[in-house]
Protein backbone atom coordinates (compact mmCIF):
# COMPACT_ATOMS: atom_id res chain seq x y z
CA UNK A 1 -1.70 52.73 4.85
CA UNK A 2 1.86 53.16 3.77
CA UNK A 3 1.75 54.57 0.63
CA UNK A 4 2.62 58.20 0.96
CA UNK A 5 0.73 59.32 -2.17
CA UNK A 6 -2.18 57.66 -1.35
CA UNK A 7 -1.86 59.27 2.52
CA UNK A 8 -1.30 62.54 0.84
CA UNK A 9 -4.62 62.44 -1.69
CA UNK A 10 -6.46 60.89 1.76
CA UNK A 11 -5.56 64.20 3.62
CA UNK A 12 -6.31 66.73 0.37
CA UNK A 13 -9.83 65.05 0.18
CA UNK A 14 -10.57 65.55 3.94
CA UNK A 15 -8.38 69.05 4.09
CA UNK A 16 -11.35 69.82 1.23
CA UNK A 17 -14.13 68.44 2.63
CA UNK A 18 -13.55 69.87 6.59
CA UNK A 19 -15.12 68.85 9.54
CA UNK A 20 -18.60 68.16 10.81
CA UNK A 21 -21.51 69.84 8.91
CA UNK A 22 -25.48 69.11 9.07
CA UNK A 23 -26.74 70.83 6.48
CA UNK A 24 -30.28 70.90 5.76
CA UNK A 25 -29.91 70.54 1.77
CA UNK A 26 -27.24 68.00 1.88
CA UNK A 27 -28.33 64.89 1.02
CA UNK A 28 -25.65 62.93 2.65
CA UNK A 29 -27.00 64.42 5.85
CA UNK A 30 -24.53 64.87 8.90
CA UNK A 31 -21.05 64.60 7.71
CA UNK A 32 -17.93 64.91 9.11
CA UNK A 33 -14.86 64.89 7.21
CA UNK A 34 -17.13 64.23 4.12
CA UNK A 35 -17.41 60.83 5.77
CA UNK A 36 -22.17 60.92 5.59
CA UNK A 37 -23.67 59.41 8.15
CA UNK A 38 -24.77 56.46 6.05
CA UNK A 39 -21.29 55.48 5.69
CA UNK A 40 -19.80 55.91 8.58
CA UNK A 41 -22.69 53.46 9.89
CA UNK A 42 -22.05 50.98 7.14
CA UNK A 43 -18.29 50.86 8.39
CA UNK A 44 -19.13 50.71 11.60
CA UNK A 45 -19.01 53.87 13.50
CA UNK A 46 -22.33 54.30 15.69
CA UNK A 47 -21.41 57.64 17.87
CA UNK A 48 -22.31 60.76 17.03
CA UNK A 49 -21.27 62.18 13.78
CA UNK A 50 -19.54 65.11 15.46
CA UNK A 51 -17.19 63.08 17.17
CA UNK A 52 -15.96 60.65 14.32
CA UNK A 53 -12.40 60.66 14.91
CA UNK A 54 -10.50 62.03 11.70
CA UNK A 55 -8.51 58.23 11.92
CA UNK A 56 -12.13 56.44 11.25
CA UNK A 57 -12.21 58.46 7.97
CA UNK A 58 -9.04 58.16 6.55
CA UNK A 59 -9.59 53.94 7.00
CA UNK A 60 -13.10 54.29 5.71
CA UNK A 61 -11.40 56.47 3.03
CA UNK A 62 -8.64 53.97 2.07
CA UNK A 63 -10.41 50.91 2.11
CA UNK A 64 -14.05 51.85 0.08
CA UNK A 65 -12.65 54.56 -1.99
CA UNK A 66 -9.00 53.81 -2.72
CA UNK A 67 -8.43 49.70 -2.24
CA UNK A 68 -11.84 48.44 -2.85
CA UNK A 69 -12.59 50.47 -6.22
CA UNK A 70 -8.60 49.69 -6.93
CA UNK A 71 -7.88 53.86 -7.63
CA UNK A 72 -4.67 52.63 -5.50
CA UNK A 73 -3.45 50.46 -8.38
CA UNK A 74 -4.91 53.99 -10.88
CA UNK A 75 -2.71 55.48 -8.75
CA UNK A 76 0.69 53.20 -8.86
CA UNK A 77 0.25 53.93 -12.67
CA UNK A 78 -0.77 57.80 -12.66
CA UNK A 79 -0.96 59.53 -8.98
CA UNK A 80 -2.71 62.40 -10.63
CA UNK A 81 -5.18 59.89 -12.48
CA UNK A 82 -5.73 58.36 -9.25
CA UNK A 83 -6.39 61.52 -7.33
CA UNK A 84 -8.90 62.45 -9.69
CA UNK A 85 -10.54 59.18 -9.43
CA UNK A 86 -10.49 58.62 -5.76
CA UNK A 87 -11.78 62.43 -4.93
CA UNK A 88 -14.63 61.56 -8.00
CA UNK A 89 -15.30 58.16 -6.08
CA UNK A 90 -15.55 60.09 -2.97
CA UNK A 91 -18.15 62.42 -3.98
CA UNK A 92 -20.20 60.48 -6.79
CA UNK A 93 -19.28 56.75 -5.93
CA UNK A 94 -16.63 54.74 -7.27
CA UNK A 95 -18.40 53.09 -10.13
CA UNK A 96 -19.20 56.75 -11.52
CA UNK A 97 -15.62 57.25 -11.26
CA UNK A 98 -14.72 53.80 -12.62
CA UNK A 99 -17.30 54.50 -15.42
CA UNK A 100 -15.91 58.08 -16.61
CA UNK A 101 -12.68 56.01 -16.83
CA UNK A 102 -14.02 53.72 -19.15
CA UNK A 103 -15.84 55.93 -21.39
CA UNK A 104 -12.54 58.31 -22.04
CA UNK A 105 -10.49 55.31 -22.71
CA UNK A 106 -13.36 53.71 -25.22
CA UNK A 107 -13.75 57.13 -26.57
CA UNK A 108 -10.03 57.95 -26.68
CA UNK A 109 -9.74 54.39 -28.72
CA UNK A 110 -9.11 54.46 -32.93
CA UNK A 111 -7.94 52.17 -34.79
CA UNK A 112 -4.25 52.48 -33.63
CA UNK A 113 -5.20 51.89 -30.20
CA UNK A 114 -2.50 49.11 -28.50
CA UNK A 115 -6.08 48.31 -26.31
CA UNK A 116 -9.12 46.49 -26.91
CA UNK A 117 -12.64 48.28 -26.42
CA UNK A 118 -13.73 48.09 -22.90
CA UNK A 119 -16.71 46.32 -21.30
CA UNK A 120 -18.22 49.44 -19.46
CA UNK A 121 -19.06 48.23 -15.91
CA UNK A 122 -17.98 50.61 -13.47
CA UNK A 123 -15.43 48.16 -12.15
CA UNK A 124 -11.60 48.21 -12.43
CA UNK A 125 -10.36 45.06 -13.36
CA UNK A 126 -6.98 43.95 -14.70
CA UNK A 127 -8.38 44.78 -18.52
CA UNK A 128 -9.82 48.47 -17.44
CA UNK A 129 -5.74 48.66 -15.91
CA UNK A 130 -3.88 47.58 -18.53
CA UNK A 131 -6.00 49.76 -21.05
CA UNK A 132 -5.08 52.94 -18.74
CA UNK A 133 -1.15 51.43 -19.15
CA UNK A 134 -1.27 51.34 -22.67
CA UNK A 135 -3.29 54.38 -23.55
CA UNK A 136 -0.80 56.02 -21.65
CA UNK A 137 2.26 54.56 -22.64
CA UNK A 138 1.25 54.84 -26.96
CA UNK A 139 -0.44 59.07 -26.00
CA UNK A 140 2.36 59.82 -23.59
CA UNK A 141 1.94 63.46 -22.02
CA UNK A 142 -0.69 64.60 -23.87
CA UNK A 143 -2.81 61.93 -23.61
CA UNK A 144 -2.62 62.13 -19.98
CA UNK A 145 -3.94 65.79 -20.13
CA UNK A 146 -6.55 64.98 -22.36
CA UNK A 147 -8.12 62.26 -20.10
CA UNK A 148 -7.97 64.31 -16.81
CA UNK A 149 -9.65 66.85 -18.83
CA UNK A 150 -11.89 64.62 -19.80
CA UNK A 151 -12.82 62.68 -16.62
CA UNK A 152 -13.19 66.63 -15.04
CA UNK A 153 -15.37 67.48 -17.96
CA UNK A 154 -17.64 64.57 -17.52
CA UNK A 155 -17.77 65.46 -13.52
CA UNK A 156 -18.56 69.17 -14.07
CA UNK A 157 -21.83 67.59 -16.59
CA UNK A 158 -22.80 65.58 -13.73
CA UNK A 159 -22.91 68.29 -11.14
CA UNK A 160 -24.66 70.86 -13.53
CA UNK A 161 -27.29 67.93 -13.49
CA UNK A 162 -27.76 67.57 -10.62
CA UNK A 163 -28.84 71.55 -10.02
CA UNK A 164 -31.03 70.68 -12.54
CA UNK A 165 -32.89 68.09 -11.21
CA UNK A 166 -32.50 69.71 -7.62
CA UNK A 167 -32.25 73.46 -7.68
CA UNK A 168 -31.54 72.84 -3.69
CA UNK A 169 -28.29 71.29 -4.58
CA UNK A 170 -27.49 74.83 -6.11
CA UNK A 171 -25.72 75.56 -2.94
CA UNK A 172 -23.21 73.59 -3.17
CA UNK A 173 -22.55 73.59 -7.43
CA UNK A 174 -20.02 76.45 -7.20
CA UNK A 175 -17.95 75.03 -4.36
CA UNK A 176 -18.00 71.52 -6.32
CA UNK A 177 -16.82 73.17 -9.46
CA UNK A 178 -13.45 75.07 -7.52
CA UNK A 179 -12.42 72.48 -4.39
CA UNK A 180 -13.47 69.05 -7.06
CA UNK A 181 -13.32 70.19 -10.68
CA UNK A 182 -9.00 69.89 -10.71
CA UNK A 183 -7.18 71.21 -14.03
């Protein structure tokens, strides 16, 4: 990693998400560093979760939720874009995050738009990018603001939903909402 910004959203997400925790109504299990259990087996850890050195989950962080999802090239266009869609991909998966994208920018789209509608996938591609570019280039300021609001609005839905579905996920709706809900 030697992008600075991209070291700098690495450390907010794990400065969020702490250290080791095993709760019982998680359903990530064991974490540590917000790195589950499940993942940090997928990427090749196999000690115990408590000891997961903070360096395993700032590489599993940069390459599944900031190079492989491309939020790094998000990011070269709009670091706070691509904060909000790395610390979405970290918690809901990077094709929700990639998703919300596409939806705001479809939805953001008239007539005047300098971008074609989007194909919505989930996946980042050059189109997906240069449709961020130009939405942001012909809204400017405002149209920045409107889409972070957006892509939070969508996220807050989603973790409402979830309580719904799971009223043992309660537990954690009000923390989601103030450390991953950014305005």
């Amino acid at each position: 990693m030697s992008d600075k910004r991209i070291e700098h959203i690495i450390d907010s997400i794990i400065a969020v998400e702490g250290g080791y925790v095993n709760d019982p109504n998680d359903r990530g299990g064991e974490t540590n560093f917000g790195i589950t259990i499940a993942v940090a087996r997928a990427n090749g850890y196999h000690g115990a979760m408590i000891d997961m050195p903070v360096s395993f989950a700032r590489d599993v962080y940069y390459k599944r939720y900031v190079v492989a999802p491309k939020f790094d090239s998000v990011a070269v266009i709009d670091a706070e874009i691509g904060y909000e869609l790395i610390d979405t991909g970290v918690n809901m998966g990077t094709a929700t995050a990639s998703l919300f994208l596409q939806r705001w920018l479809n939805g953001f789209r008239s007539q005047r738009a300098p971008y074609g509608e989007l194909f919505i996938d989930g996946v980042l591609g050059s189109i997906s990018l240069d449709a961020l570019k130009q939405f942001l280039g012909w809204r400017g300021k405002s149209g920045k603001t409107a889409l972070l609001r957006g892509l939070n609005g969508v996220q807050s839905v989603r973790y409402l939903e979830i309580t719904e579905r799971d009223k043992s996920q309660r537990d954690f709706l009000f923390g989601w909402i103030v450390n991953r809900v950014v305005m």
